[in-house]
C-alpha atoms as a PDB file:
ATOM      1  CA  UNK A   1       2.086 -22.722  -1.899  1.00  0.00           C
ATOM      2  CA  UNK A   2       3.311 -19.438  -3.171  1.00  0.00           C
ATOM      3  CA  UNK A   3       7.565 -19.521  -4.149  1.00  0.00           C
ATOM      4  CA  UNK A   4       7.936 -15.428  -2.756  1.00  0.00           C
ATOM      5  CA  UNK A   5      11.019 -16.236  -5.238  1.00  0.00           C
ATOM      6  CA  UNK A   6       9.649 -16.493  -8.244  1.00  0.00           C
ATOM      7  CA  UNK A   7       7.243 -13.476  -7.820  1.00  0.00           C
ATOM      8  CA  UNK A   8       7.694  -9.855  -9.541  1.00  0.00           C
ATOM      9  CA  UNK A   9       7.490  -6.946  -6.961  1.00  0.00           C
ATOM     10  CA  UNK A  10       5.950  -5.132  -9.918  1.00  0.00           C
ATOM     11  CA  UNK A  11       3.237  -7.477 -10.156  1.00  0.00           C
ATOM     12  CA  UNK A  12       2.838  -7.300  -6.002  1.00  0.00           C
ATOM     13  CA  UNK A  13       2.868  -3.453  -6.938  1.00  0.00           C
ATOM     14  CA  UNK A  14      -0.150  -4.104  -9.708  1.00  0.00           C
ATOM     15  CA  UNK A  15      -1.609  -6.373  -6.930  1.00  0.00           C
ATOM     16  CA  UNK A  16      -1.987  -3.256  -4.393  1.00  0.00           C
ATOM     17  CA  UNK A  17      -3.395  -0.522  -7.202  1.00  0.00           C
ATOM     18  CA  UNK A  18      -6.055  -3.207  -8.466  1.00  0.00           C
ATOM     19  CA  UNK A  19      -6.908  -3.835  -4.656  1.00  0.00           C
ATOM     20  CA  UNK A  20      -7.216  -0.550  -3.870  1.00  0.00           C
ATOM     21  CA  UNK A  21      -9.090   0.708  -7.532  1.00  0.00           C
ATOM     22  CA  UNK A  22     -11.213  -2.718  -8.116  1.00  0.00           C
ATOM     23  CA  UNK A  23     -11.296  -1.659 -11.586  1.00  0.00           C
ATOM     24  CA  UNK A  24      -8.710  -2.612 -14.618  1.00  0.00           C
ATOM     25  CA  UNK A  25      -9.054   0.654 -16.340  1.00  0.00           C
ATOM     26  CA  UNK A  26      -8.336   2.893 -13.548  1.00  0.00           C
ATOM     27  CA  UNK A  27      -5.413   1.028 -12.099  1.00  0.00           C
ATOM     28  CA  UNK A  28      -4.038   1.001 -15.137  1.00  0.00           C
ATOM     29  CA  UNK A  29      -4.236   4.925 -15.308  1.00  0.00           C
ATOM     30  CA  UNK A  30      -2.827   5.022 -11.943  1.00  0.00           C
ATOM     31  CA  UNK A  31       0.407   2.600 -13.005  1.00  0.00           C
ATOM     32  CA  UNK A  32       1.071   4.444 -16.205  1.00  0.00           C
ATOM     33  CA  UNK A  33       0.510   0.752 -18.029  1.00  0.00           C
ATOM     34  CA  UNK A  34      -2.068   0.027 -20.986  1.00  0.00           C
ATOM     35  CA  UNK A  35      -5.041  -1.969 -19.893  1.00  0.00           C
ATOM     36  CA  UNK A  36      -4.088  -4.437 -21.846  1.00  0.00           C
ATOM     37  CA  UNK A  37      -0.849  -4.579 -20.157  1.00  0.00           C
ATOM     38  CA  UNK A  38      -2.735  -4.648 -16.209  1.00  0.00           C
ATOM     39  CA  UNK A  39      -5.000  -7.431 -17.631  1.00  0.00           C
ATOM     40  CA  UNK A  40      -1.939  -9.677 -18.433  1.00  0.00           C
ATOM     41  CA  UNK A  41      -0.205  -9.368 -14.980  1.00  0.00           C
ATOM     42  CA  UNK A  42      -3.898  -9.422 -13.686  1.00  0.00           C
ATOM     43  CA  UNK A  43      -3.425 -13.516 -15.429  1.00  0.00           C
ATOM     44  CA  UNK A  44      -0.197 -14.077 -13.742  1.00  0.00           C
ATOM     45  CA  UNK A  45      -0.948 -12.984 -10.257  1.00  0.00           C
ATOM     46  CA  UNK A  46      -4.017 -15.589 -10.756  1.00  0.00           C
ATOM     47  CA  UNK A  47      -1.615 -18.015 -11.630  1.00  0.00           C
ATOM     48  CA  UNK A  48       0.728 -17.225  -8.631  1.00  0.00           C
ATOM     49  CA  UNK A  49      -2.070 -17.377  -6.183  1.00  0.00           C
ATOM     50  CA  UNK A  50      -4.130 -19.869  -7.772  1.00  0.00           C
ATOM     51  CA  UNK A  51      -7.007 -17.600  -7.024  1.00  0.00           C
ATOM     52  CA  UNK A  52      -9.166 -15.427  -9.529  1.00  0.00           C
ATOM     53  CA  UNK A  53      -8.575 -12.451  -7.016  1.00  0.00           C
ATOM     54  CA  UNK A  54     -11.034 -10.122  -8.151  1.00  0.00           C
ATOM     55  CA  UNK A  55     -14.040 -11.238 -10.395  1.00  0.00           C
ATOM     56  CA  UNK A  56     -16.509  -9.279 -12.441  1.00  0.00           C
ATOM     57  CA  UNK A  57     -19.374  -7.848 -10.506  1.00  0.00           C
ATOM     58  CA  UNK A  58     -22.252  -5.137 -10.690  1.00  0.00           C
ATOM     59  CA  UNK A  59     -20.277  -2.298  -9.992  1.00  0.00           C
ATOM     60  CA  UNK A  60     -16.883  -3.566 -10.532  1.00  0.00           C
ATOM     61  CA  UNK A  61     -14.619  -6.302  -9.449  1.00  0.00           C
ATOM     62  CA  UNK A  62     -15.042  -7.766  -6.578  1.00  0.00           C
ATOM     63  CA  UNK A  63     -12.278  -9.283  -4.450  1.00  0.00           C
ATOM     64  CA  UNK A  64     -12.593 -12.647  -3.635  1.00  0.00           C
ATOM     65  CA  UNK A  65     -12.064 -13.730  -0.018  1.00  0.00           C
ATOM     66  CA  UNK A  66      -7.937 -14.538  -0.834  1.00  0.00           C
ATOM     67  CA  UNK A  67      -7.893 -10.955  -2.742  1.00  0.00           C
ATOM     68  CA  UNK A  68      -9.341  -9.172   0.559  1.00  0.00           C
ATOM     69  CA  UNK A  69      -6.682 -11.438   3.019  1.00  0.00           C
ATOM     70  CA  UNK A  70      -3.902  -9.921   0.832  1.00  0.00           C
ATOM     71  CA  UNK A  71      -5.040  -6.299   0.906  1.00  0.00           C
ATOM     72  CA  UNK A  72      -3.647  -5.224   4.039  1.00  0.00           C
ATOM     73  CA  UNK A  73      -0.838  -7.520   4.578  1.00  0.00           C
ATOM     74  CA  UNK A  74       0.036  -6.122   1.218  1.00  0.00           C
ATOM     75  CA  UNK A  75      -0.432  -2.688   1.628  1.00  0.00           C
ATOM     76  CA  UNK A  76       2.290  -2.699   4.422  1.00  0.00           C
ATOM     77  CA  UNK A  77       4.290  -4.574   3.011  1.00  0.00           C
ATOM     78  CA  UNK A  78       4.842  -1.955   0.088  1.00  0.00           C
ATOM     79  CA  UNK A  79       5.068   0.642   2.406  1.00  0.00           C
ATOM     80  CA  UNK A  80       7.621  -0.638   4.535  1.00  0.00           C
ATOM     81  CA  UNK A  81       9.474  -1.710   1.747  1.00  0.00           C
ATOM     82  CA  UNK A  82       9.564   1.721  -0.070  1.00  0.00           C
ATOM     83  CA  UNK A  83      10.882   3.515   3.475  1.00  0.00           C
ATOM     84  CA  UNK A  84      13.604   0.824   3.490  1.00  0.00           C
ATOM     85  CA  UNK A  85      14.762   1.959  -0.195  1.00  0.00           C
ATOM     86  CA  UNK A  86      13.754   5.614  -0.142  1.00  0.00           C
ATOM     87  CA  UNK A  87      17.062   8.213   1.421  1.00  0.00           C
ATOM     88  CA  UNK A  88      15.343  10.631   3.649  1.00  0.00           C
ATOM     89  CA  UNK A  89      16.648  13.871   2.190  1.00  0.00           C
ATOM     90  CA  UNK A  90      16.447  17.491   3.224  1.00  0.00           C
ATOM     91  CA  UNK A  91      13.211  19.158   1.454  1.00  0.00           C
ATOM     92  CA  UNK A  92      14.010  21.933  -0.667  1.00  0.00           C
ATOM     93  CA  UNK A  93      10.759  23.871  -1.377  1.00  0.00           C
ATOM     94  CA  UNK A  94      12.255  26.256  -3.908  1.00  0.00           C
ATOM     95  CA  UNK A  95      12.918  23.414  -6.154  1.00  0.00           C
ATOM     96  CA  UNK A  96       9.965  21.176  -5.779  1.00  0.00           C
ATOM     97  CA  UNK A  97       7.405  19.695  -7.742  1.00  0.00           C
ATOM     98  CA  UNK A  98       4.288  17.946  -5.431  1.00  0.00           C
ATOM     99  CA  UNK A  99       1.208  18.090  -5.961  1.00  0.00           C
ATOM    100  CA  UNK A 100      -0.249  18.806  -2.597  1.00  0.00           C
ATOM    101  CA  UNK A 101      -3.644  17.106  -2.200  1.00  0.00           C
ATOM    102  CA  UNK A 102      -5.850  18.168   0.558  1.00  0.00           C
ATOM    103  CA  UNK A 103      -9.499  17.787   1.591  1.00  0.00           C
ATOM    104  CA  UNK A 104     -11.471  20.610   3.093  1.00  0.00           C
ATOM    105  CA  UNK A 105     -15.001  21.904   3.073  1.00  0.00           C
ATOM    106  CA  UNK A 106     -15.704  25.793   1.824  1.00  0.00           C
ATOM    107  CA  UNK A 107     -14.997  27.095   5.133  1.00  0.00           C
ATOM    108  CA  UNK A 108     -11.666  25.303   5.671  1.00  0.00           C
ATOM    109  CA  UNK A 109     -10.692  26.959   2.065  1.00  0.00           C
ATOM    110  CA  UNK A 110     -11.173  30.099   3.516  1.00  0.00           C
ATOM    111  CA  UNK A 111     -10.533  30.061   6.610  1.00  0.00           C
ATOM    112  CA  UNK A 112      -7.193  27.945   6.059  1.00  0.00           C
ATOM    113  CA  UNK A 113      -6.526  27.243   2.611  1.00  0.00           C
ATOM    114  CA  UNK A 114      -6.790  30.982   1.860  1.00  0.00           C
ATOM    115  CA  UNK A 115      -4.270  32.386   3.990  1.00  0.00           C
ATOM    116  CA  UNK A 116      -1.709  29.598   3.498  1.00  0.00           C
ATOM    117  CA  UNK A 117      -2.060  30.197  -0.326  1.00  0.00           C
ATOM    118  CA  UNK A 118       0.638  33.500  -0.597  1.00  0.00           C
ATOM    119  CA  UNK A 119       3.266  31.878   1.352  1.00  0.00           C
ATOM    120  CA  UNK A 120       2.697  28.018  -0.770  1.00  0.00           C
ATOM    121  CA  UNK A 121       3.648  30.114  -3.897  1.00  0.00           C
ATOM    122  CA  UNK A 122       7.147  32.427  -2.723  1.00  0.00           C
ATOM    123  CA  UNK A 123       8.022  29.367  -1.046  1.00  0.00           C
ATOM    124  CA  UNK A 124       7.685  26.435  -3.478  1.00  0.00           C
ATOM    125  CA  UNK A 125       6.337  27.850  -6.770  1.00  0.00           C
ATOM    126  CA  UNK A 126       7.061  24.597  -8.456  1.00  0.00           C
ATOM    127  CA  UNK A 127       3.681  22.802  -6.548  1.00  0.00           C
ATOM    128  CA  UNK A 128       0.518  22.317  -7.479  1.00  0.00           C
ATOM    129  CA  UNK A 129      -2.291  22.368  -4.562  1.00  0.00           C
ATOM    130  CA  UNK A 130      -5.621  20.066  -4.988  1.00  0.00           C
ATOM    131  CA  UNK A 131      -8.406  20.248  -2.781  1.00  0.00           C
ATOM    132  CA  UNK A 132     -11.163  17.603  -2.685  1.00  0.00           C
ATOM    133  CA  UNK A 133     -14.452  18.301  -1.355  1.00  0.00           C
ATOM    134  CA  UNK A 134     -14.962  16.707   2.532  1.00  0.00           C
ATOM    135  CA  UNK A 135     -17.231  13.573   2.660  1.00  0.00           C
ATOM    136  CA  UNK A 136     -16.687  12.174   6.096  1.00  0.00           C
ATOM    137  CA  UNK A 137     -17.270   8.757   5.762  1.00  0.00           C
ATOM    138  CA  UNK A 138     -14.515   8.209   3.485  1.00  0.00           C
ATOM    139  CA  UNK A 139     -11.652  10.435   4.606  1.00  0.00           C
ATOM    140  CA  UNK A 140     -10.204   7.705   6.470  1.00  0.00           C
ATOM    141  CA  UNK A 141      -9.969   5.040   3.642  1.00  0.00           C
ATOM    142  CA  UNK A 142      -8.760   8.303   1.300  1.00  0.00           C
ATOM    143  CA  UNK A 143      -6.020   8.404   3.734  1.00  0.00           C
ATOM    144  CA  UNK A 144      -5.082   4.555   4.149  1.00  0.00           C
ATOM    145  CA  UNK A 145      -4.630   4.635   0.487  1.00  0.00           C
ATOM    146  CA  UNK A 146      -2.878   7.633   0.024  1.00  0.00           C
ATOM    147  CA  UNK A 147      -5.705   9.537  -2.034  1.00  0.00           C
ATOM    148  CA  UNK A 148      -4.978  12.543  -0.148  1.00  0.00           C
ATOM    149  CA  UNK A 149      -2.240  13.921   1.711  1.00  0.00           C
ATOM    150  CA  UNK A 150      -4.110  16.429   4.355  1.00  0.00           C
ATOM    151  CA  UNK A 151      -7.676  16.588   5.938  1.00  0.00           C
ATOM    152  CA  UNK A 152      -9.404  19.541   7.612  1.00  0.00           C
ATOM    153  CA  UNK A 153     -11.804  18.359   9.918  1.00  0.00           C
ATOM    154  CA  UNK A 154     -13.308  19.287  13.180  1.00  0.00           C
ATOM    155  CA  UNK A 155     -12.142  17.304  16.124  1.00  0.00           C
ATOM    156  CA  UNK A 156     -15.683  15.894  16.424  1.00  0.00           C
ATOM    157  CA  UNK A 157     -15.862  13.037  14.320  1.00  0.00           C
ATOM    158  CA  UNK A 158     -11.762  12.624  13.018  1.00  0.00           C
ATOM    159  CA  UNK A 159     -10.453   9.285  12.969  1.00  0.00           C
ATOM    160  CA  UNK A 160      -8.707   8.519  15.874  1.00  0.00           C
ATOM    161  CA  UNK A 161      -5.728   6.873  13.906  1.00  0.00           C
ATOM    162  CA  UNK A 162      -5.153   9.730  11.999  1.00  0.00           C
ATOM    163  CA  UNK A 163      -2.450  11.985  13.859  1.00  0.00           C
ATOM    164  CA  UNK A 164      -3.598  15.132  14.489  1.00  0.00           C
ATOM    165  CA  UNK A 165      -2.505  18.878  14.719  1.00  0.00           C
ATOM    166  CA  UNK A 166      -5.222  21.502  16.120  1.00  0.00           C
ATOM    167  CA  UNK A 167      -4.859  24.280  14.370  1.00  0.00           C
ATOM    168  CA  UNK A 168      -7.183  26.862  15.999  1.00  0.00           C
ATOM    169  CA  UNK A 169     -10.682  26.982  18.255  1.00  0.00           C
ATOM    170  CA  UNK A 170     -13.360  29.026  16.482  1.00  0.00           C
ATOM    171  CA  UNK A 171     -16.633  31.188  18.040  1.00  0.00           C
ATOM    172  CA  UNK A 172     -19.783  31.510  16.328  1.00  0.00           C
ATOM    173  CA  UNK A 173     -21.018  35.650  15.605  1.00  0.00           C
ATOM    174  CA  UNK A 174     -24.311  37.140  14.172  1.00  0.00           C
ATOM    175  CA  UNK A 175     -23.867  38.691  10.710  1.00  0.00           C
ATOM    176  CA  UNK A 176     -26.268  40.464   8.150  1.00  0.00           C
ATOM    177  CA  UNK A 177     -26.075  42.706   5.493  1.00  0.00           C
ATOM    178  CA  UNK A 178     -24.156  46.060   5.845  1.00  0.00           C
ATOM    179  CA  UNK A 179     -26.572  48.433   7.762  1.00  0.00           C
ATOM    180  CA  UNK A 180     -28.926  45.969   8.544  1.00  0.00           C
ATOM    181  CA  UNK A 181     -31.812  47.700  10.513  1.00  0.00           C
ATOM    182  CA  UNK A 182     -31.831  44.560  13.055  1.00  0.00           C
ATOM    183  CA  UNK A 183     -28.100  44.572  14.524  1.00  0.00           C
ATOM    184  CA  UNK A 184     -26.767  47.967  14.632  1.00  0.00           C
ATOM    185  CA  UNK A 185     -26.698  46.902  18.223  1.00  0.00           C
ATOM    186  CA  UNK A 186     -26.886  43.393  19.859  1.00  0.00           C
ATOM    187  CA  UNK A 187     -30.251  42.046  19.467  1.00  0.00           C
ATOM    188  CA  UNK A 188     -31.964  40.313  22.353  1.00  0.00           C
ATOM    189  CA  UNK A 189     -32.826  36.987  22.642  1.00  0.00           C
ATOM    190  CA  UNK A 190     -36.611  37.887  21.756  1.00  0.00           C
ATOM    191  CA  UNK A 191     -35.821  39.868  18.362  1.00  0.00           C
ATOM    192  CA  UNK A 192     -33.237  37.453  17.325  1.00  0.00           C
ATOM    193  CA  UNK A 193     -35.992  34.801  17.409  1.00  0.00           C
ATOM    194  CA  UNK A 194     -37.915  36.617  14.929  1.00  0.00           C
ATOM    195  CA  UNK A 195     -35.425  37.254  12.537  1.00  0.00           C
ATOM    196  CA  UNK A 196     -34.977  35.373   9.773  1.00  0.00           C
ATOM    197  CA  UNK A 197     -32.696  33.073   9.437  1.00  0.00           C
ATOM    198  CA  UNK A 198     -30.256  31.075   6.854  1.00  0.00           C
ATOM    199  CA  UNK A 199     -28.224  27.834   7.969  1.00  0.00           C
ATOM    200  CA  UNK A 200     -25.555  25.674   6.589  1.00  0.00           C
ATOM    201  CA  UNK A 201     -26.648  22.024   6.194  1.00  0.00           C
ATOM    202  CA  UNK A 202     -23.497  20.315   4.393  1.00  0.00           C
ATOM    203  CA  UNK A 203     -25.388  17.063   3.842  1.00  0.00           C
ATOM    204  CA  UNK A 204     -28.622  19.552   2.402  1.00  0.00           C
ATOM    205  CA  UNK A 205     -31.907  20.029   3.335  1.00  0.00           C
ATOM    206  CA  UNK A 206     -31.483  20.402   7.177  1.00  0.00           C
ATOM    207  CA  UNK A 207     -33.178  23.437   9.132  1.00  0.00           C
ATOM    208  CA  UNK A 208     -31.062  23.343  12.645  1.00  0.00           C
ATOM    209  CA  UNK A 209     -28.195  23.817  13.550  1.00  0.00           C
ATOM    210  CA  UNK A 210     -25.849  24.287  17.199  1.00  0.00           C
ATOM    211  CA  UNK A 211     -28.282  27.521  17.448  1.00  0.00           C
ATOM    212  CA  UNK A 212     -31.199  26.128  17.291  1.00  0.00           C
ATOM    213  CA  UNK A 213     -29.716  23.484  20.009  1.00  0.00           C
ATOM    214  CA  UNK A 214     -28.760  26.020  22.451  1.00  0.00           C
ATOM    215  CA  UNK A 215     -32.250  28.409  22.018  1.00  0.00           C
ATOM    216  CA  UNK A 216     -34.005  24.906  22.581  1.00  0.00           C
ATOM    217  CA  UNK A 217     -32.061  25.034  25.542  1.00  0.00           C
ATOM    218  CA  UNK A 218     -34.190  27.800  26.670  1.00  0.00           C
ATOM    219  CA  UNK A 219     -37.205  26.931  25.346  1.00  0.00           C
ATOM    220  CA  UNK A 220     -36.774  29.154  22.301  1.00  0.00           C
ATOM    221  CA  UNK A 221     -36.178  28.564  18.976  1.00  0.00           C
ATOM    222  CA  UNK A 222     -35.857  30.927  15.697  1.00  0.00           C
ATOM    223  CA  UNK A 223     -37.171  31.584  12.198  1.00  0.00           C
ATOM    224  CA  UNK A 224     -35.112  29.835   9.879  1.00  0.00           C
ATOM    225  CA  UNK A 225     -36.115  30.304   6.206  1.00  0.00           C
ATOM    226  CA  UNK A 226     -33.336  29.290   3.987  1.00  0.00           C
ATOM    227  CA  UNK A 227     -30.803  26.563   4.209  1.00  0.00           C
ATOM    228  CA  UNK A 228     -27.915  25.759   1.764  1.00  0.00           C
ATOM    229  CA  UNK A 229     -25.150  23.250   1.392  1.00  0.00           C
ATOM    230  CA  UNK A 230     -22.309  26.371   1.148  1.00  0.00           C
ATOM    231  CA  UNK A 231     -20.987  29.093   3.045  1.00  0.00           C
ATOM    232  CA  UNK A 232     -20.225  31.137  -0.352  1.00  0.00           C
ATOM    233  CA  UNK A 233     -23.947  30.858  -1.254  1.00  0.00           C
ATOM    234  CA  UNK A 234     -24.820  31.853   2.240  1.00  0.00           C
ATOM    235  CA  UNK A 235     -22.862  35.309   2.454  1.00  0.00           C
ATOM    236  CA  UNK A 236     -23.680  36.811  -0.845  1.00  0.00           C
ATOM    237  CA  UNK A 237     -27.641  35.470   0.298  1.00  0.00           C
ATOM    238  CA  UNK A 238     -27.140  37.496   3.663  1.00  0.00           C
ATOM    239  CA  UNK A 239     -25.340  40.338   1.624  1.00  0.00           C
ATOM    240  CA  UNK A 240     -28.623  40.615  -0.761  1.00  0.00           C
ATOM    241  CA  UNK A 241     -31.354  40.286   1.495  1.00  0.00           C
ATOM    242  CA  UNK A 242     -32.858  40.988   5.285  1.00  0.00           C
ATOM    243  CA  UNK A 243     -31.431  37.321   6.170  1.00  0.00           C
ATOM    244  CA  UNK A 244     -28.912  36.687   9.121  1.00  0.00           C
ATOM    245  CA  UNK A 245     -26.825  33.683  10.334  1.00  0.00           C
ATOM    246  CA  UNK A 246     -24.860  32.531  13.100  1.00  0.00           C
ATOM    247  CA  UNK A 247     -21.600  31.583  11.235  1.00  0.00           C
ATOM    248  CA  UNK A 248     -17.933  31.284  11.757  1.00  0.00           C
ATOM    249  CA  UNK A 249     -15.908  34.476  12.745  1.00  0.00           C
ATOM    250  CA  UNK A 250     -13.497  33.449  10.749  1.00  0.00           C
ATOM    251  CA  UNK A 251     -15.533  33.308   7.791  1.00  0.00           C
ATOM    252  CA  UNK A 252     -16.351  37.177   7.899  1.00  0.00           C
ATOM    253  CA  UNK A 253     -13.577  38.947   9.599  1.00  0.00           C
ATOM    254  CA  UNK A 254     -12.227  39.975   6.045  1.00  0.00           C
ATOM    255  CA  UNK A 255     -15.714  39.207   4.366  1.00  0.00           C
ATOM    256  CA  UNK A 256     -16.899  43.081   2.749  1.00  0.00           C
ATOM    257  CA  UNK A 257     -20.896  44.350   2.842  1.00  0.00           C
ATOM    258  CA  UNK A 258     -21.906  42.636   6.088  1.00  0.00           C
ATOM    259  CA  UNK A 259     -22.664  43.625   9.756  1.00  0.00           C
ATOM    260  CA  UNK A 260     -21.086  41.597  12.125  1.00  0.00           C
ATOM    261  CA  UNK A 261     -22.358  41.798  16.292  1.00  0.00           C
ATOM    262  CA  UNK A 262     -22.675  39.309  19.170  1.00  0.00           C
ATOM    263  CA  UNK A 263     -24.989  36.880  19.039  1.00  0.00           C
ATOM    264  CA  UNK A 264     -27.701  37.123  21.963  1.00  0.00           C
ATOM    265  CA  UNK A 265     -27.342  33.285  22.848  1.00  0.00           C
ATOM    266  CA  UNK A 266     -24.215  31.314  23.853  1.00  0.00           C
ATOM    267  CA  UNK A 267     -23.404  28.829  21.224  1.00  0.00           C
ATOM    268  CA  UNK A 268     -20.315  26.414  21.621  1.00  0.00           C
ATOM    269  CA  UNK A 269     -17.781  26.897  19.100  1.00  0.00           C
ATOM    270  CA  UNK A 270     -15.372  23.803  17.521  1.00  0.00           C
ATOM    271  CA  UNK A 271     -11.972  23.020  17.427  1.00  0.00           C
ATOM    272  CA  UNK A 272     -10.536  22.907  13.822  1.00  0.00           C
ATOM    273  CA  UNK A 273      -7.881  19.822  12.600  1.00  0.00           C
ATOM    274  CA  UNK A 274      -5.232  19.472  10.250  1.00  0.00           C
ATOM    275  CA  UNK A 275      -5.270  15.212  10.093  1.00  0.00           C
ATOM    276  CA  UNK A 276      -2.488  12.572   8.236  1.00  0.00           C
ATOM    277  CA  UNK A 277      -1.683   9.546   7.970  1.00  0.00           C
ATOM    278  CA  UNK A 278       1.099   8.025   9.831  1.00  0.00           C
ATOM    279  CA  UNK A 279       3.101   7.239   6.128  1.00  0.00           C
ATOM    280  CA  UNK A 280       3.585  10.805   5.783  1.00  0.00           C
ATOM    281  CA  UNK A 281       4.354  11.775   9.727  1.00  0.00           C
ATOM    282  CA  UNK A 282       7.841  11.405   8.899  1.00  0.00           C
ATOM    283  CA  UNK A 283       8.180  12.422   5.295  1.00  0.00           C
ATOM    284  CA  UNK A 284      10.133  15.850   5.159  1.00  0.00           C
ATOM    285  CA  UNK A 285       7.783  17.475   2.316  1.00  0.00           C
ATOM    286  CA  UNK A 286       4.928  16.927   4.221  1.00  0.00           C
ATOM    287  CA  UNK A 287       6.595  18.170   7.690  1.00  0.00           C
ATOM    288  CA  UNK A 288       7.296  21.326   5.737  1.00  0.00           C
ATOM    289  CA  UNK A 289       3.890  21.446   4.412  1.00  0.00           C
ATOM    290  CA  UNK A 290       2.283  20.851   7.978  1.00  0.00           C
ATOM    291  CA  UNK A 291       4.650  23.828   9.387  1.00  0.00           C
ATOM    292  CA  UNK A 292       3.450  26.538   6.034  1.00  0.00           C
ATOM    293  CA  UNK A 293      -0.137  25.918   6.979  1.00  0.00           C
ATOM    294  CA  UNK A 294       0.678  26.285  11.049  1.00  0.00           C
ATOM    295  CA  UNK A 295       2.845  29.107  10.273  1.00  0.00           C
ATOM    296  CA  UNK A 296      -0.015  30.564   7.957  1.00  0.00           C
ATOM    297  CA  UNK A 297      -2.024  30.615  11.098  1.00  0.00           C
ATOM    298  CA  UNK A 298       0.360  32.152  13.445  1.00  0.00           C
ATOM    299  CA  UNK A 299      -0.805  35.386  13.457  1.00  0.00           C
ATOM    300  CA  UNK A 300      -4.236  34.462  15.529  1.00  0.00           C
ATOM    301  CA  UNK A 301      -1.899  32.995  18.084  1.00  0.00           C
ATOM    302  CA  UNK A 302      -3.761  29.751  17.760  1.00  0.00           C
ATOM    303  CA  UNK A 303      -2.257  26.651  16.165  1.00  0.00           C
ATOM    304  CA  UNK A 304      -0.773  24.372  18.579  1.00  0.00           C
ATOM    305  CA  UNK A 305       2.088  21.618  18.239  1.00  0.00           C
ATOM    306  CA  UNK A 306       2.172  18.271  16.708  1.00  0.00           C
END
């Protein structure tokens, strides 16, 4: 059996970064050690368990069945343990230093990233502000393991353990280029159908979109010609060409050289999320944070309470 004694809460600390990294090199990075350094406590924590914890493998280490029965246990252990010892203190944004890490797709940067970045800099010029490119799947496990501090998400598809914060409900409109010859009114359904169109496909390739679900509908459907993985790529395409899109309002209201009208079909909007992990629901920083980016917002009269 394991003495809890005799064992070094910096090793249980090396433990949780080589869990969470399954690689030497990087954990090291992460602790601020040599590798050489992570490889010896690496020995020792096989001693204390009498398990090889993580072994080589094809892409990595890979935990061994003892390693992956520690992982959580582990995980909240260390948190709990570093709320215990850490004095909640008032958060003074003039003086401090985080590096704010937050995930969001192109639209999110603009839509909420953008406006929130004037007030981030009077109000704490001493941060730093990351932001990681969304990939679904994994913004859960970024969270767990406290890759990232904030997530932008729709409301379809966000983790249901993640708390949540909605910070505004957005329409779809019709845009083209400035003077475009096709919407200096509202189209009907019929010419909008022959248009041509460009659409957004974030995991690339794909030709449909809510539109095309709500023409379908009514038996209709539309000419689309171009699709791209960005928003930026798609404006300066509608901006240089005879193009349109169904797109965010908030994505043109300040956006120059386009047209911007109704569309002639009803398509359902979405409901935009801040999301965090439950470690940081409490943390004063990140309170402050949450409350810049709400406050940010304020002037559409949409973001709700936590």
């Amino acid at each position: 059996m394991v003495n809890f004694r005799q064992i070094d809460l910096n090793l249980l600390m090396t433990l949780d970064v080589l869990l969470s990294e399954l690689n030497v090199t990087r954990a090291a990075q992460r602790l601020n050690l040599s590798q050489p350094s992570v490889s010896v406590q690496l020995a020792r924590l096989r001693e204390v368990f009498s398990d090889p914890l993580l072994l080589p493998g094809p892409r990595g280490m890979q935990p061994t069945t003892r390693a992956l029965e520690l992982r959580e246990p582990l995980r909240q252990a260390l948190d709990a343990l570093e709320s215990a010892v850490s004095a909640v203190r008032p958060f003074d944004p003039a003086s401090a230093s985080q590096t704010w890490r937050i995930v969001a797709t192109d639209y999110t940067e603009s839509a909420v990233i953008l406006p929130l970045l004037g007030r981030l800099r009077a109000a704490a010029p001493g941060t730093r502000l990351a932001v990681f490119e969304l990939n679904p799947p994994q913004i859960l496990r970024q969270a767990e393991q406290g890759e990232v501090d904030l997530i932008f998400h729709l409301r379809e598809g966000s983790p249901a353990s993640l708390h949540q914060r909605l910070l505004f409900s957005e329409r779809y409109v019709l845009a083209g280029r400035l003077n475009h010859p096709a919407l200096k009114r509202r189209p009907t359904l019929a010419q909008f159908c022959k248009l041509e169109h460009v659409v957004v496909s974030p995991d690339g390739g794909g030709f449909s979109a809510a539109t095309d679900s709500a023409l379908a509908n009514l038996g209709l459907s539309r000419q689309v010609v171009l699709s791209v993985p960005h928003f930026l790529f798609m404006l300066e395409a509608l901006r240089n060409s005879e193009l349109v899109a169904v797109l965010p309002e908030r994505l043109v209201r300040a956006a120059a050289g386009l047209t911007v009208v109704e569309p002639p079909v009803a398509v359902a909007g979405f409901d935009m999320l801040m999301l965090w992990h439950e470690r940081l629901h409490r943390d004063p920083a990140h309170r402050w944070l949450r409350q810049q980016i709400a406050m940010s917002l304020v002037a559409d009269g949409e973001s709700k309470g936590e």
